[in-house]
N, C-alpha and C. Protein backbone atom coordinates (compact mmCIF):
# COMPACT_ATOMS: atom_id res chain seq x y z
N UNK A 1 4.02 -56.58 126.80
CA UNK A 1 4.30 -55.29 126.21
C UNK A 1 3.04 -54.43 126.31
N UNK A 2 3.47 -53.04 127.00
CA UNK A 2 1.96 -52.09 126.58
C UNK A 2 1.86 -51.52 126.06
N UNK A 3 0.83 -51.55 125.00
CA UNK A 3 0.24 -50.50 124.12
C UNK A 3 0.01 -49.11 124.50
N UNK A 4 0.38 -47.72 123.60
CA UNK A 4 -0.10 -46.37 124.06
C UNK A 4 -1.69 -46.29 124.31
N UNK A 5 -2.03 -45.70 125.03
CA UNK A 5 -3.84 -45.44 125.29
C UNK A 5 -4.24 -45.09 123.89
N UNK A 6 -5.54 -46.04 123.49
CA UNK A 6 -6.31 -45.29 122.22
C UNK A 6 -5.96 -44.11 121.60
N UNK A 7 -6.41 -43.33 123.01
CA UNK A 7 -6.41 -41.85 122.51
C UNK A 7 -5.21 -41.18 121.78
N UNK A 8 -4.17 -41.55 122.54
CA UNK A 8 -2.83 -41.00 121.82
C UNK A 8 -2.24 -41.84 120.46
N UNK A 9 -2.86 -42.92 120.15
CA UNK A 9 -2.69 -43.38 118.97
C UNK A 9 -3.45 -42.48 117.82
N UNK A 10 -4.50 -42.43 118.11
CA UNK A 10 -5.95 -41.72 117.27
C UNK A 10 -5.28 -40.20 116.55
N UNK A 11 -4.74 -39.42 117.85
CA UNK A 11 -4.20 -38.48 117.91
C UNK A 11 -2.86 -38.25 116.85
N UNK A 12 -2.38 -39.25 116.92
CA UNK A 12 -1.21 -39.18 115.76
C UNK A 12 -1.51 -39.37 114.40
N UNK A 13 -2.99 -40.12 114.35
CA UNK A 13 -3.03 -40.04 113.03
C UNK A 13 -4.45 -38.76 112.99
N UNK A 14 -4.38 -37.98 113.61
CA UNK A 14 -5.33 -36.91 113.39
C UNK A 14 -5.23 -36.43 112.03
N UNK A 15 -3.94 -35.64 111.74
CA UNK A 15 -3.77 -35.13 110.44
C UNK A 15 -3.90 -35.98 108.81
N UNK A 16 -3.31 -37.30 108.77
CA UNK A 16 -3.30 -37.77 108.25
C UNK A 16 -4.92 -38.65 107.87
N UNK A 17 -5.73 -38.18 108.72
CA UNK A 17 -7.10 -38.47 108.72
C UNK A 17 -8.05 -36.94 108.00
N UNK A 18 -7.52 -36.12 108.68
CA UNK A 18 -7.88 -34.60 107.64
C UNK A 18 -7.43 -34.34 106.50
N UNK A 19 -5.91 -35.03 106.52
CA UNK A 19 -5.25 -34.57 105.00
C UNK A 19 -6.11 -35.53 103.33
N UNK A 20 -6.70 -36.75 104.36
CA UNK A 20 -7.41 -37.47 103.63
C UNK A 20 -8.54 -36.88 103.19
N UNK A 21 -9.24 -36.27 104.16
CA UNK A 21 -10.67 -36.00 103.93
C UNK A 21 -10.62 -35.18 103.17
N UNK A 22 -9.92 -34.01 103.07
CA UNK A 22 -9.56 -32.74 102.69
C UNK A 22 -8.85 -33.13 101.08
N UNK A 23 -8.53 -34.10 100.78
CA UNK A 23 -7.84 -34.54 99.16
C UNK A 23 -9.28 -35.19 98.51
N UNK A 24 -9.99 -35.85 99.43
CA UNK A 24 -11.59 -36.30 98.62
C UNK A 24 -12.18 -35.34 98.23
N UNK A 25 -12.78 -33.91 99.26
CA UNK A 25 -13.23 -33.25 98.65
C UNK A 25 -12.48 -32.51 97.91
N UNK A 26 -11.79 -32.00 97.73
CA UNK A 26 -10.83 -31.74 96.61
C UNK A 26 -11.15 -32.25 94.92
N UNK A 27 -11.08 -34.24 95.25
CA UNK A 27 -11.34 -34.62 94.18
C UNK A 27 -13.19 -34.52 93.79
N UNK A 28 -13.85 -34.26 94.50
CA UNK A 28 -15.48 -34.66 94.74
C UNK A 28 -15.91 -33.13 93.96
N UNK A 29 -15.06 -31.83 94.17
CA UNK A 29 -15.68 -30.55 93.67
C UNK A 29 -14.64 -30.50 92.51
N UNK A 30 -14.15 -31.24 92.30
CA UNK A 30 -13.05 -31.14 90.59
C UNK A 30 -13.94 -31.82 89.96
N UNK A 31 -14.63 -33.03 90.24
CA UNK A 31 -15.34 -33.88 89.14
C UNK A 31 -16.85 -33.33 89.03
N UNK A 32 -17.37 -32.62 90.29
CA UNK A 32 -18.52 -32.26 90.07
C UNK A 32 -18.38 -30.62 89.07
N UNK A 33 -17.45 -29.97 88.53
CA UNK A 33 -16.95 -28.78 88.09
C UNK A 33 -16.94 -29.50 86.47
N UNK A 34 -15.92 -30.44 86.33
CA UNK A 34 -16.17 -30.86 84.64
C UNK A 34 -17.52 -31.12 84.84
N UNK A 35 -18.48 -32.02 85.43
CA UNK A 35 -19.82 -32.50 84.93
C UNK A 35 -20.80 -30.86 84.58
N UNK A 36 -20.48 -30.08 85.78
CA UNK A 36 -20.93 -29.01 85.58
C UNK A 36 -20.83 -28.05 84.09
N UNK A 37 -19.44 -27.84 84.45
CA UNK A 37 -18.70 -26.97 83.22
C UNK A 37 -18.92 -25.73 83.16
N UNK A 38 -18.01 -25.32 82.88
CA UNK A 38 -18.05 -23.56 82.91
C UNK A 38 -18.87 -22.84 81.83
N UNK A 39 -18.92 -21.82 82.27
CA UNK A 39 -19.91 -20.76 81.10
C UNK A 39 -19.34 -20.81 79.72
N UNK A 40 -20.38 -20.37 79.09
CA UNK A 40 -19.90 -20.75 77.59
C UNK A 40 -19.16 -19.40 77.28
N UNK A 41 -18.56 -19.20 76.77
CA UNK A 41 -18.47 -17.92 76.20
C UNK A 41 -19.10 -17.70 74.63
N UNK A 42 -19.67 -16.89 74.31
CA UNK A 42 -20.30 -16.22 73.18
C UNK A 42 -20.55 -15.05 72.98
N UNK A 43 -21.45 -14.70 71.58
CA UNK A 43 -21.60 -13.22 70.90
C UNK A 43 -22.95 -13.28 71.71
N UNK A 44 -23.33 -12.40 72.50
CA UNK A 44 -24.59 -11.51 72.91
C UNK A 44 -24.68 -10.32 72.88
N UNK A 45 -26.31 -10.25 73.00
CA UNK A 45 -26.72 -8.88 72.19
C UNK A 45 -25.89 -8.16 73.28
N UNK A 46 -25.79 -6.21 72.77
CA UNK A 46 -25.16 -5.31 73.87
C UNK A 46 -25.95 -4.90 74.42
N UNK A 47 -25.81 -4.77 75.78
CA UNK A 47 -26.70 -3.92 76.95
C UNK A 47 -27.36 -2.59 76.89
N UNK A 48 -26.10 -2.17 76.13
CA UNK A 48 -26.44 -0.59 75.82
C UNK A 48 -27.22 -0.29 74.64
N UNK A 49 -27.72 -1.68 73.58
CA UNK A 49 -28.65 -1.45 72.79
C UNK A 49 -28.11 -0.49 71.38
N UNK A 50 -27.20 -0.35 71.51
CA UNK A 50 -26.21 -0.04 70.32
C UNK A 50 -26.33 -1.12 68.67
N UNK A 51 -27.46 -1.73 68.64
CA UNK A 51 -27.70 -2.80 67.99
C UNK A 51 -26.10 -3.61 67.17
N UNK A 52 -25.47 -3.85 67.97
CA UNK A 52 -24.62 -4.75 67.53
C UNK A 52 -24.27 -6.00 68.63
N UNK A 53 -23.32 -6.96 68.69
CA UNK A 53 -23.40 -8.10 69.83
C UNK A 53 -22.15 -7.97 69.98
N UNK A 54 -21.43 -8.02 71.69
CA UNK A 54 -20.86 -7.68 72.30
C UNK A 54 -20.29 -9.13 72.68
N UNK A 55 -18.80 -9.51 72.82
CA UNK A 55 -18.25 -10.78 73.58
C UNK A 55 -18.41 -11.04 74.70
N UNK A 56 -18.91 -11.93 74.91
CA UNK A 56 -19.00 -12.59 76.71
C UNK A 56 -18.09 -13.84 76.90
N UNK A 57 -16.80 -13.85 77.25
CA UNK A 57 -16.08 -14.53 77.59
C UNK A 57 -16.22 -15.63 79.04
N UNK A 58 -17.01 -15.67 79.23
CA UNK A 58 -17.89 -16.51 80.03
C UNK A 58 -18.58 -15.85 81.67
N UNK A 59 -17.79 -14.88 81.88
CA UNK A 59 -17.76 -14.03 83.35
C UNK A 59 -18.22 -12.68 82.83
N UNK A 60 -17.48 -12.31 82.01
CA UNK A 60 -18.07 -10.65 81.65
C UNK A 60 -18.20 -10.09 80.42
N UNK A 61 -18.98 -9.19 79.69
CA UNK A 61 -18.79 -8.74 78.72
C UNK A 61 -17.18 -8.10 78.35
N UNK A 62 -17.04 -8.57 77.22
CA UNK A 62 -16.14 -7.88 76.70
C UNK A 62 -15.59 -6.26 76.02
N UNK A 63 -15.00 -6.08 75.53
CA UNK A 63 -14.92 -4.48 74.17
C UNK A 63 -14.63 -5.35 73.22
N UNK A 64 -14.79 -6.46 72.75
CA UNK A 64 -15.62 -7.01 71.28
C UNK A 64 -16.52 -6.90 70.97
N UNK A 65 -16.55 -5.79 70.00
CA UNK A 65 -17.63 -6.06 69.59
C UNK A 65 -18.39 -6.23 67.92
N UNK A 66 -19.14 -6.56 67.59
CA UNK A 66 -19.92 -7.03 65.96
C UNK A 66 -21.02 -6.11 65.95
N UNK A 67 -21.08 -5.57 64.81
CA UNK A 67 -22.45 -4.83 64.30
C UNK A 67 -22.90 -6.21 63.64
């Protein structure tokens, strides 16, 4: 009985060799993201010096704001 050439074996599992690689890193930047962890959100001072503290929801200031 003959076997297909290497190559066209290899070839069939091309995708299923990317779909792999491509689900690790997947899992490799999900676990390095919890260890990381996202911005905190908190009361900081306001920019504009309005002496009261302004919400930062972790990305941007907010229109919360505390005297």
């Amino acid at each position: 009985m003959l076997q297909p050439p290497l190559g066209e074996r290899l070839a069939r599992r091309v995708p299923w060799i990317v779909g792999i690689g491509i689900g690790w890193l997947v899992v490799l930047v999900g676990a390095a993201m919890l260890i990381v962890g996202a911005p905190a959100s908190q009361w900081a001072p306001d920019p504009h010096g309005e002496r009261r503290l302004r919400y930062c929801d972790g990305a941007r200031r907010t229109d919360h704001v505390a005297d």
